[in-house]
PDB file of N, CA and C in Angstrom:
ATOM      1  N   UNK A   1       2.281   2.088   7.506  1.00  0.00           N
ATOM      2  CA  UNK A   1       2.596   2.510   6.150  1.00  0.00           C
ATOM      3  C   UNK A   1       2.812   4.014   6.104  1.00  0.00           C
ATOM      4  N   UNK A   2       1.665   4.633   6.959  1.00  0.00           N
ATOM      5  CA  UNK A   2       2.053   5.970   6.921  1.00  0.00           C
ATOM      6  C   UNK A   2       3.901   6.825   7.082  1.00  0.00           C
ATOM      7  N   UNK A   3       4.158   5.965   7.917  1.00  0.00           N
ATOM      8  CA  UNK A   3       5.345   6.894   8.562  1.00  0.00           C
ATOM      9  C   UNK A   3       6.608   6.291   7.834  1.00  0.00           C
ATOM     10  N   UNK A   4       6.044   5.295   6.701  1.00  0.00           N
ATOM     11  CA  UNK A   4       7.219   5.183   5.810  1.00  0.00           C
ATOM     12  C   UNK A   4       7.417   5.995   4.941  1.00  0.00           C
ATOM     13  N   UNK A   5       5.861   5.996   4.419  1.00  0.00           N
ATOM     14  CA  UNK A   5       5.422   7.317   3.421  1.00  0.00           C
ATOM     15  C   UNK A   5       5.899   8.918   3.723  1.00  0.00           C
ATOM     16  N   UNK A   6       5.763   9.085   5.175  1.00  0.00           N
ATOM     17  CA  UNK A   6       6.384  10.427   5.267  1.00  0.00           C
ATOM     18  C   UNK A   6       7.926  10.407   5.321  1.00  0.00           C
ATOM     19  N   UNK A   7       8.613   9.376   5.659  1.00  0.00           N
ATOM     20  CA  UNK A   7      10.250   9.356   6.262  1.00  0.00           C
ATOM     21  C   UNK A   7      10.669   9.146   4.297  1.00  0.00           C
ATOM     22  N   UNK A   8      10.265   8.507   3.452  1.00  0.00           N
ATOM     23  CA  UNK A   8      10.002   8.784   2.327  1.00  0.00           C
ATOM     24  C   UNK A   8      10.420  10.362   1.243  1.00  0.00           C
ATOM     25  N   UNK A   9       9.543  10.696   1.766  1.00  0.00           N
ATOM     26  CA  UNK A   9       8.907  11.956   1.565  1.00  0.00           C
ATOM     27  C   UNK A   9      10.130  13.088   2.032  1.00  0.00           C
ATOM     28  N   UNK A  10      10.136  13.044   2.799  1.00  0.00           N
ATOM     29  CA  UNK A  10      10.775  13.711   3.652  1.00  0.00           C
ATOM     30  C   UNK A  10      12.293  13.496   3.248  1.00  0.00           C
ATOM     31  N   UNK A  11      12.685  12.087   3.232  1.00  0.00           N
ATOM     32  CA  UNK A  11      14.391  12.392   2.786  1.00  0.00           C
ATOM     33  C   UNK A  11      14.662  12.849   1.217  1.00  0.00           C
ATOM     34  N   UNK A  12      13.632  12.878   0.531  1.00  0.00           N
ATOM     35  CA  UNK A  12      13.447  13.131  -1.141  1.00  0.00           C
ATOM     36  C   UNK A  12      13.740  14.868  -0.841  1.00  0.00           C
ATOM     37  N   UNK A  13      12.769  15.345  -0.231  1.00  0.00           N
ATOM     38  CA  UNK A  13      12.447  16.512   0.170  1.00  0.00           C
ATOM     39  C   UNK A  13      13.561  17.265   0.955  1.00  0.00           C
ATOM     40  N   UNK A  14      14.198  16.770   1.763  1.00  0.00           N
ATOM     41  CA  UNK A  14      15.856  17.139   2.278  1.00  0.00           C
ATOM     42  C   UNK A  14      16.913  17.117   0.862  1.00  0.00           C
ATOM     43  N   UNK A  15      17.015  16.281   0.573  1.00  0.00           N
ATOM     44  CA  UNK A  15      17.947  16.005  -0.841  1.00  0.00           C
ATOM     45  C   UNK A  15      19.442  16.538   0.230  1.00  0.00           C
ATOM     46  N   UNK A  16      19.505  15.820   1.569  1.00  0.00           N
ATOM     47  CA  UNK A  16      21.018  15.910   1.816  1.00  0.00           C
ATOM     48  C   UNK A  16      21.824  14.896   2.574  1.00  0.00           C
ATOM     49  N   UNK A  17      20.808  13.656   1.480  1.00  0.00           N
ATOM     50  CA  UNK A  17      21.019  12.297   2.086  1.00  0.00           C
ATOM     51  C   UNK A  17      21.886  11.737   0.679  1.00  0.00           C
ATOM     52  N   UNK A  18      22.689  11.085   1.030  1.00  0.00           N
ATOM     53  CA  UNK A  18      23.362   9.973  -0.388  1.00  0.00           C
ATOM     54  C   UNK A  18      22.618   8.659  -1.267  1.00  0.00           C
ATOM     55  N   UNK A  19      22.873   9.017  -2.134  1.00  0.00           N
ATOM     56  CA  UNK A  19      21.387   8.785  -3.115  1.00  0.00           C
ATOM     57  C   UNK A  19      21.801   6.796  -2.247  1.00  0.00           C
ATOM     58  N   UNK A  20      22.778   6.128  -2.073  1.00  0.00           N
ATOM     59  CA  UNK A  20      22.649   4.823  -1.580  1.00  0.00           C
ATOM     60  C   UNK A  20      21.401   4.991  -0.439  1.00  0.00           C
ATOM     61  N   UNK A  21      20.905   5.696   0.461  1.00  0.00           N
ATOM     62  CA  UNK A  21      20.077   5.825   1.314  1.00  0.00           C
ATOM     63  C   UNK A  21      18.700   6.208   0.742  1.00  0.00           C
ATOM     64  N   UNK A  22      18.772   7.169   0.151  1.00  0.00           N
ATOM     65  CA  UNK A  22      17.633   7.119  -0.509  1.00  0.00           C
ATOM     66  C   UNK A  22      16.949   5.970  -1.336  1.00  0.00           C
ATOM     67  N   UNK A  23      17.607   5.263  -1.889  1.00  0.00           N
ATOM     68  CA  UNK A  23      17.432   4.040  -2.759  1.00  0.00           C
ATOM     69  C   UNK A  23      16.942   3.357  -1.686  1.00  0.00           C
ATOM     70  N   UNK A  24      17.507   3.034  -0.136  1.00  0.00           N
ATOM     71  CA  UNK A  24      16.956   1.986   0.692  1.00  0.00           C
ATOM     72  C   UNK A  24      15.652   2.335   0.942  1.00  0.00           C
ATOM     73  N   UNK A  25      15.315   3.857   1.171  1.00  0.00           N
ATOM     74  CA  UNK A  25      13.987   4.442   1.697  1.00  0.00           C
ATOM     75  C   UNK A  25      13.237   4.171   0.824  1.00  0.00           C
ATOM     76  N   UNK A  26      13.410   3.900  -0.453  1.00  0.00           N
ATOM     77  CA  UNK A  26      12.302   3.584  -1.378  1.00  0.00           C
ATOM     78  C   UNK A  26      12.456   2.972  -1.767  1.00  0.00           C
ATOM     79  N   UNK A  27      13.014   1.208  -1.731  1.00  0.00           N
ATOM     80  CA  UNK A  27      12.485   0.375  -1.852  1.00  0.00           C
ATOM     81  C   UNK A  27      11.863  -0.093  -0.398  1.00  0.00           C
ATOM     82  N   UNK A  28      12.394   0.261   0.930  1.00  0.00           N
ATOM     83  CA  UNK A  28      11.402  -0.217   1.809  1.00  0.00           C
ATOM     84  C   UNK A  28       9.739   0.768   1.288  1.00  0.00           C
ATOM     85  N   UNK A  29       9.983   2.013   0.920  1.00  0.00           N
ATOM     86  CA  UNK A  29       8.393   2.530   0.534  1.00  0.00           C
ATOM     87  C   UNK A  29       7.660   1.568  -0.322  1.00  0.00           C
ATOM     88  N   UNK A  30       8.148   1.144  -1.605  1.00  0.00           N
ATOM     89  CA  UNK A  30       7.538   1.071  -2.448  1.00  0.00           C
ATOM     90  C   UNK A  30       7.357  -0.973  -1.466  1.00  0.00           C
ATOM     91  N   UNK A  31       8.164  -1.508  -0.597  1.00  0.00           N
ATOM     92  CA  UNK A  31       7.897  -2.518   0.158  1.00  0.00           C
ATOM     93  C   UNK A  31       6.623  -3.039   0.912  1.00  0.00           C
ATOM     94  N   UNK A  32       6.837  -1.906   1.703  1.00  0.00           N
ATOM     95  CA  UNK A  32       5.436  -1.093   2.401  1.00  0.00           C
ATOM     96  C   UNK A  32       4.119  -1.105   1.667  1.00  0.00           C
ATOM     97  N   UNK A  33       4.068  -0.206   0.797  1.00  0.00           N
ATOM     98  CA  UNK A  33       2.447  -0.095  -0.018  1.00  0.00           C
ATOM     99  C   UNK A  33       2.495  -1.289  -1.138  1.00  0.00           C
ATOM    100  N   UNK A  34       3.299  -2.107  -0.848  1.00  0.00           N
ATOM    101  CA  UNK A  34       3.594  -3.219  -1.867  1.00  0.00           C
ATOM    102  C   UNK A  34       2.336  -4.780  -0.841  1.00  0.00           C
ATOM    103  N   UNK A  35       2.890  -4.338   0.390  1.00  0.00           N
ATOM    104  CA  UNK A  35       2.065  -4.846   1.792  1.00  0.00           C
ATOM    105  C   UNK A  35       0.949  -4.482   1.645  1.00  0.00           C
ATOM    106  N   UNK A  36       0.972  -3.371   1.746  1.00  0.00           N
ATOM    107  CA  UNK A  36      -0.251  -2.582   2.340  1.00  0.00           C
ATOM    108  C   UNK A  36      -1.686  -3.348   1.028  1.00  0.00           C
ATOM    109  N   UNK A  37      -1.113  -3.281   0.076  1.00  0.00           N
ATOM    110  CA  UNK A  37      -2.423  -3.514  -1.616  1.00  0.00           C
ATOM    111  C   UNK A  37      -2.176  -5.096  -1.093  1.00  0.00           C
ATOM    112  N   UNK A  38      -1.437  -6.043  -0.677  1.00  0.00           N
ATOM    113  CA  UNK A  38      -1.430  -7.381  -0.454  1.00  0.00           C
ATOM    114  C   UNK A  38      -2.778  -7.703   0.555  1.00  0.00           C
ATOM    115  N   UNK A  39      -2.706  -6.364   1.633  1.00  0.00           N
ATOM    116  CA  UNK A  39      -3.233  -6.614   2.853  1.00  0.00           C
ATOM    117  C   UNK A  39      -5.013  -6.921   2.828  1.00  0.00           C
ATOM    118  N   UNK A  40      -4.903  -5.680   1.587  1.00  0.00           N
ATOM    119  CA  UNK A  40      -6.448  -4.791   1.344  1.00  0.00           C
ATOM    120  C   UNK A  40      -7.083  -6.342   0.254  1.00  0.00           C
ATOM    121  N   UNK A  41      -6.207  -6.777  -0.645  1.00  0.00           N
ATOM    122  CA  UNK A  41      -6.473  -8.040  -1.834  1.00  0.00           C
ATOM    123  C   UNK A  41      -6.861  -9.148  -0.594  1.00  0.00           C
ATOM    124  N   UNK A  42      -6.385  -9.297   0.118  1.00  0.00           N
ATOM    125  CA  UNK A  42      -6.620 -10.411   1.006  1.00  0.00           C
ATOM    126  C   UNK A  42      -7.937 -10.172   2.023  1.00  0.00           C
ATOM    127  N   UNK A  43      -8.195  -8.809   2.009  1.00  0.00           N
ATOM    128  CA  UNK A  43      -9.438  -8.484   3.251  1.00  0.00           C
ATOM    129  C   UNK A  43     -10.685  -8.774   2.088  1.00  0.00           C
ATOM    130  N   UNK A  44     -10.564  -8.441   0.743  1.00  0.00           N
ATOM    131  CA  UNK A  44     -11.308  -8.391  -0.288  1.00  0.00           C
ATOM    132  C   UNK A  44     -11.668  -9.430  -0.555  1.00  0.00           C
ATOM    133  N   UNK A  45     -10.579 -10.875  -0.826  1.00  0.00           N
ATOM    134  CA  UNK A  45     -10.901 -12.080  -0.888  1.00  0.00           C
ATOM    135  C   UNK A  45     -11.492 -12.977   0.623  1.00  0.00           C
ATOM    136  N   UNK A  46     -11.201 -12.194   1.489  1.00  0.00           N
ATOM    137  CA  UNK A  46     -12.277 -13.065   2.200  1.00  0.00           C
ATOM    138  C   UNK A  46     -13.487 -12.465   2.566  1.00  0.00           C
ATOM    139  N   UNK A  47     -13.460 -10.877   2.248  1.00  0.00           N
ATOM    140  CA  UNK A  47     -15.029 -10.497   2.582  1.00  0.00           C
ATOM    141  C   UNK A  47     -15.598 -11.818   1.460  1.00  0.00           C
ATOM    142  N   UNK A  48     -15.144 -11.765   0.054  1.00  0.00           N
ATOM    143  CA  UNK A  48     -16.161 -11.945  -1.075  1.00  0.00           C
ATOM    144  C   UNK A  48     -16.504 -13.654  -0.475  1.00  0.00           C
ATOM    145  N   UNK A  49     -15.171 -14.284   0.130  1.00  0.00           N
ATOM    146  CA  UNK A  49     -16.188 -15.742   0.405  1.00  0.00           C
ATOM    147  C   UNK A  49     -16.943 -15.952   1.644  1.00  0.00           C
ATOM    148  N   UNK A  50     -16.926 -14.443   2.430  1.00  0.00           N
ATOM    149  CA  UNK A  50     -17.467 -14.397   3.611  1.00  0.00           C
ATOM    150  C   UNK A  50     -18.966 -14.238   3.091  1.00  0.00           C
ATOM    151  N   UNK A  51     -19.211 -13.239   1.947  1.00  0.00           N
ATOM    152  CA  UNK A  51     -20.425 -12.839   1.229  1.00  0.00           C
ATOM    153  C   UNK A  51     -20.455 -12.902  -0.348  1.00  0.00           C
ATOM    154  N   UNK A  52     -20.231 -14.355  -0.828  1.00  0.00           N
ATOM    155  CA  UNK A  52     -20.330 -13.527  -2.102  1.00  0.00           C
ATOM    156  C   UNK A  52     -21.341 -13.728  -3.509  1.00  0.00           C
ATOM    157  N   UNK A  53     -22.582 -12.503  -2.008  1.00  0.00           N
ATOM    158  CA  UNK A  53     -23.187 -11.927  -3.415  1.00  0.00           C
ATOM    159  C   UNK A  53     -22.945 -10.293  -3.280  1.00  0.00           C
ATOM    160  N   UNK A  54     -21.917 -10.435  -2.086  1.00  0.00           N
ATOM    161  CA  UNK A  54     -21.293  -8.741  -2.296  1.00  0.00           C
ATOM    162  C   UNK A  54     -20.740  -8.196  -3.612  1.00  0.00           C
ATOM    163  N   UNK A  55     -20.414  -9.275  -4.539  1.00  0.00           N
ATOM    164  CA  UNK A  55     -20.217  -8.644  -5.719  1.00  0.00           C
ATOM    165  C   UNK A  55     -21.135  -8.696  -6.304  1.00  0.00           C
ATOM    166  N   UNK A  56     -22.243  -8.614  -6.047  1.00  0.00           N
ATOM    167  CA  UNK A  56     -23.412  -8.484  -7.655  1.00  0.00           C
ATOM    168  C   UNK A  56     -23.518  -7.224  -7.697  1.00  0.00           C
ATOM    169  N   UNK A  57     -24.939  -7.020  -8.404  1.00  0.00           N
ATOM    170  CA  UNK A  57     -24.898  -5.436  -8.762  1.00  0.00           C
ATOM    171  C   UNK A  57     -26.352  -5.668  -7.799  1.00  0.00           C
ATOM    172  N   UNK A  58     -26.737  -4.589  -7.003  1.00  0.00           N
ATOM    173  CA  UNK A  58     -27.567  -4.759  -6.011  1.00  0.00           C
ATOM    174  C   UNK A  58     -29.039  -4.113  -6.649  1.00  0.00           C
ATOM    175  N   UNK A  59     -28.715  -3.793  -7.959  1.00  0.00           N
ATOM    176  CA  UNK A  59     -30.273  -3.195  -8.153  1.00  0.00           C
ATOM    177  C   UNK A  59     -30.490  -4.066  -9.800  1.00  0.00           C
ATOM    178  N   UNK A  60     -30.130  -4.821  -9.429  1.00  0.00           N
ATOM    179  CA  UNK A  60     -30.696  -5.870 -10.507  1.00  0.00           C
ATOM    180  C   UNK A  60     -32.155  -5.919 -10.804  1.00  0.00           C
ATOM    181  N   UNK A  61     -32.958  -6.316 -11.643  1.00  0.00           N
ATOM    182  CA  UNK A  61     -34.175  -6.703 -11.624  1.00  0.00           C
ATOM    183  C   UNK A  61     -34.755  -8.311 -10.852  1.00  0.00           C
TER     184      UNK A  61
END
């Protein structure tokens, strides 16, 4: 994800690319961290049925 984020970044930051290219770089970016929050929702849903009283509040009475 990172090095989409910078190649991203970076052709915004040149501005001597044709905006058709730029448009591809960011929808593969916004593709990318579109993955990336899929990746993290899915590690989340199986910690919670791996453990789940990982969601309580741990200082309950």
């Amino acid at each position: 994800v990172s090095s989409t984020i910078i190649q991203g970044v970076l052709a915004v930051a040149a501005g001597q690319q044709t905006s058709g290219v730029q448009v591809v770089e960011w929808v593969a970016l916004v593709g990318s961290v579109f993955q990336f929050l899929l990746g993290l929702a899915a590690m989340s849903a199986i910690t919670s049925q791996i453990n789940p009283r990982s969601q309580e509040c741990s200082h309950r009475p």
